[in-house]
C-alpha atoms as a PDB file:
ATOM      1  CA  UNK A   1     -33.191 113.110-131.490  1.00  0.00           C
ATOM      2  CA  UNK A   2     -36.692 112.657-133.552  1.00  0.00           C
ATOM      3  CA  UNK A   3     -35.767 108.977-133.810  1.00  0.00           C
ATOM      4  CA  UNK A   4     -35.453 108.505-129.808  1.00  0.00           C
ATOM      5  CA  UNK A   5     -38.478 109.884-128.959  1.00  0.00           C
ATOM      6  CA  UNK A   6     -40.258 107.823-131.653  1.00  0.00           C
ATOM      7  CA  UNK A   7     -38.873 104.826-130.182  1.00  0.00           C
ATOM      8  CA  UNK A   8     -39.922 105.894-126.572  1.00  0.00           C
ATOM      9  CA  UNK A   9     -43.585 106.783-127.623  1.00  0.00           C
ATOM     10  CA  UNK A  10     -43.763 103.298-130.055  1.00  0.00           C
ATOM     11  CA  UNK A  11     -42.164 100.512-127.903  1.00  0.00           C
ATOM     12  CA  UNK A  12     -40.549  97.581-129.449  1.00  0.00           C
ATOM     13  CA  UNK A  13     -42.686  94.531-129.369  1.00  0.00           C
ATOM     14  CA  UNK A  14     -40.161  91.254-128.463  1.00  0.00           C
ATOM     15  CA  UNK A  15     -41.719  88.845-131.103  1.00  0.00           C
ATOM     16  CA  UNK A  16     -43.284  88.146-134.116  1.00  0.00           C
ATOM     17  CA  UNK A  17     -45.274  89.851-136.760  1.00  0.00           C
ATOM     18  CA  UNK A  18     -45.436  92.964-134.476  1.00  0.00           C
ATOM     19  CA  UNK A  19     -41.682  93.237-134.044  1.00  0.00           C
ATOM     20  CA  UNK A  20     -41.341  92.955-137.581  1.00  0.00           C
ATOM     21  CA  UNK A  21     -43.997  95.529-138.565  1.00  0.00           C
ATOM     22  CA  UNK A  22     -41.973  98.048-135.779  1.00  0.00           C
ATOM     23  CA  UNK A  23     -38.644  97.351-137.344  1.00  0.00           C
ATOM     24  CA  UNK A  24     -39.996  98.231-140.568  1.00  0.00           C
ATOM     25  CA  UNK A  25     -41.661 101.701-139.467  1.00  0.00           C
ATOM     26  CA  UNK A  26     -38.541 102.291-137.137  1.00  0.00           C
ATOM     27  CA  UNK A  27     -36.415 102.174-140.558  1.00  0.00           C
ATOM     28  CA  UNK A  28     -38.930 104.013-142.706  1.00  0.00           C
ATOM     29  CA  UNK A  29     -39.021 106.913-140.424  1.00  0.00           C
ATOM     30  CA  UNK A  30     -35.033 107.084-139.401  1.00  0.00           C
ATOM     31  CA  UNK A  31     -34.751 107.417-143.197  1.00  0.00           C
ATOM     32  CA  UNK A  32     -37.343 110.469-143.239  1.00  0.00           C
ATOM     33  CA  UNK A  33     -36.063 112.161-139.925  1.00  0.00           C
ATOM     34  CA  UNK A  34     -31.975 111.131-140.184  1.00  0.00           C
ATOM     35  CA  UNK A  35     -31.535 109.696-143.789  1.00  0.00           C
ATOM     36  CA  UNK A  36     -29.851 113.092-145.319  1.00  0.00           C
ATOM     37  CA  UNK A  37     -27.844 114.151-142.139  1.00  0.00           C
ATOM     38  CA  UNK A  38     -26.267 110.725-141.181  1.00  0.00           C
ATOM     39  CA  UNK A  39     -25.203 109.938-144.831  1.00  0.00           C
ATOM     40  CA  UNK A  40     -23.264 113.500-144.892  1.00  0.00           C
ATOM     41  CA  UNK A  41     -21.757 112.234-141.310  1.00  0.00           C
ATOM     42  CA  UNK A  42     -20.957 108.804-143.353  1.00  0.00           C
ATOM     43  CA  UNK A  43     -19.439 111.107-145.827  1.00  0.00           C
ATOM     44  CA  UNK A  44     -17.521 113.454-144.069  1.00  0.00           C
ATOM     45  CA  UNK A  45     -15.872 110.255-141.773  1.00  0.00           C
ATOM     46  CA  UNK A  46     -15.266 109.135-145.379  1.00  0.00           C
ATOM     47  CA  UNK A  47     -12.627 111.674-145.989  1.00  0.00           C
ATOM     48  CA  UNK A  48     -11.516 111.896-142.337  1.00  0.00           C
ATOM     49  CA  UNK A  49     -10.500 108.180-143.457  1.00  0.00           C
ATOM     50  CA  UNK A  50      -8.867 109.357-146.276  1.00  0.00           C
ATOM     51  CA  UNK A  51      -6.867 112.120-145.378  1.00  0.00           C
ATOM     52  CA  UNK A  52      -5.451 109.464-141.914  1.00  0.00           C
ATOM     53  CA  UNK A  53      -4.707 106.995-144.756  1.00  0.00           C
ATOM     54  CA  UNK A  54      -2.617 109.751-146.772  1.00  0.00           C
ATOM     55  CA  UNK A  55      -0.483 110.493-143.160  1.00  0.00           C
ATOM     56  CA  UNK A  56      -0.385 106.630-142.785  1.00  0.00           C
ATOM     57  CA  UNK A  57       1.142 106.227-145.797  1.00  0.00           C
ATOM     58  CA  UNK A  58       4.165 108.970-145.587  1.00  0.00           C
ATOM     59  CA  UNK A  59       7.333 106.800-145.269  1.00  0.00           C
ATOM     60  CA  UNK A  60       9.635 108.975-142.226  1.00  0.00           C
ATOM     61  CA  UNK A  61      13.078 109.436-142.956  1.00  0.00           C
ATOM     62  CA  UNK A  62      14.152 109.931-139.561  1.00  0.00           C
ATOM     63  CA  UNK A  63      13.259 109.874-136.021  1.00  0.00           C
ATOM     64  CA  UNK A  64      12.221 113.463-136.018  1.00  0.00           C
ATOM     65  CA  UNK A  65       9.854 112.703-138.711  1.00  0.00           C
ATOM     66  CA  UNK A  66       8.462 109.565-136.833  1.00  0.00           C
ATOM     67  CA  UNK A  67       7.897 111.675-134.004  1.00  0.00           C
ATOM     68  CA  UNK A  68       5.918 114.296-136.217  1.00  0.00           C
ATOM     69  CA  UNK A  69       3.918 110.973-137.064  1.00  0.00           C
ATOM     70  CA  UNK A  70       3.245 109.959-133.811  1.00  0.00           C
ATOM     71  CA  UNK A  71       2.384 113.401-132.686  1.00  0.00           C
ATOM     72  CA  UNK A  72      -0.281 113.045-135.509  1.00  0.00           C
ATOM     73  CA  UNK A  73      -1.466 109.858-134.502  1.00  0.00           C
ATOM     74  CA  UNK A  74      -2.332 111.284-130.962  1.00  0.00           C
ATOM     75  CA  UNK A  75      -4.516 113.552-132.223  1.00  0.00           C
ATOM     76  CA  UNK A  76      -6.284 112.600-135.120  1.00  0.00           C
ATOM     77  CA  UNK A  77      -6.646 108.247-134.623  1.00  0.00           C
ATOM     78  CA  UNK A  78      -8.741 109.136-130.830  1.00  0.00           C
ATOM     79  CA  UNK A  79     -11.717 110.614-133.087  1.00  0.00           C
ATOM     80  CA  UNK A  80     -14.496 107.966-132.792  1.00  0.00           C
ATOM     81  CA  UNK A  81     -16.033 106.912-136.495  1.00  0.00           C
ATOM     82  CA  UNK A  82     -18.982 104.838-137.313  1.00  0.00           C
ATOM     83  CA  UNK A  83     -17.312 101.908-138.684  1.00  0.00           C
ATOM     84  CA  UNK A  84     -13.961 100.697-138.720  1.00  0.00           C
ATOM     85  CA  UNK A  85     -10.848 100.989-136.504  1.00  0.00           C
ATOM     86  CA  UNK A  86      -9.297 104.358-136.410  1.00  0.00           C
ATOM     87  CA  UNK A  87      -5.901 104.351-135.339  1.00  0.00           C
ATOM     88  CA  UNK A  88      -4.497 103.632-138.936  1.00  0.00           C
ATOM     89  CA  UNK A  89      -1.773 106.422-138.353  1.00  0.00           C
ATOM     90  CA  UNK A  90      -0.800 104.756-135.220  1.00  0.00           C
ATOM     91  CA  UNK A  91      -0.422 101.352-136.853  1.00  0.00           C
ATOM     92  CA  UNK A  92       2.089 103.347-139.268  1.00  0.00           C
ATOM     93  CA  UNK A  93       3.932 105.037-136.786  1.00  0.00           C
ATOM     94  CA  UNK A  94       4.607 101.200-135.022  1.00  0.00           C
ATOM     95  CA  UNK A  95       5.707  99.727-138.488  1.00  0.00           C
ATOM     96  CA  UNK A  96       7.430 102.373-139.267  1.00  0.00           C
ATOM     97  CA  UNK A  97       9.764 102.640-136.175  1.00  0.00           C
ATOM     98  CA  UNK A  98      10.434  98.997-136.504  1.00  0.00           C
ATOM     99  CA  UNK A  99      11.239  99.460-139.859  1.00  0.00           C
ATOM    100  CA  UNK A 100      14.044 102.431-138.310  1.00  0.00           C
ATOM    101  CA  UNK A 101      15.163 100.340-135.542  1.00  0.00           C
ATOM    102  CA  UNK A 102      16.219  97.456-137.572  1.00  0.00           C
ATOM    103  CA  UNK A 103      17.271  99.565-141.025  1.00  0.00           C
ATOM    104  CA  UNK A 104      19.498 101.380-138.135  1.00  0.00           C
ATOM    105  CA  UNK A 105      21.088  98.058-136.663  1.00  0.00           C
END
């Protein structure tokens, strides 16, 4: 990573005008090495987000269905994103069995 060695060959001063000269290099040349690549990873969690929100959102008629759901959940909320929690499928598949259970009672 460009960025990495950068950092190892221009060590952060601790304090001061010198720190904040480094921070501002350190920023001006992720955005020339990374800028382009990280905003298409921004973009492509994005509609990862999306497309978990769309499952999320699918109301289960049954317990088969919940299961589907859960099944989904397993696979697709473990993926680690930049920002934000990402089990929303699994907080779906929780309301949505207690929404069974007691609809079913």
């Amino acid at each position: 990573m460009k960025v990495a060695e950068w950092q190892d060959n221009n060590p952060q001063p601790l304090k001061g005008r010198a720190r904040k000269r480094w921070v501002r290099k350190w920023h001006e040349y992720q955005d020339a090495t990374e800028g382009e690549s990280w905003q298409a990873q921004l973009e492509a969690e994005k509609n990862f987000r999306n497309a978990q929100v769309v499952v999320a959102n699918i109301k289960p008629r049954d317990m088969n269905e919940l299961t589907l759901k859960a099944c989904l959940s397993a696979i697709y909320d473990k993926e680690q994103l930049a920002y934000g929690s990402n089990v929303v499928i699994g907080y779906s598949v929780a309301w949505n069995l207690f929404s069974l259970q007691t609809a079913a009672a």
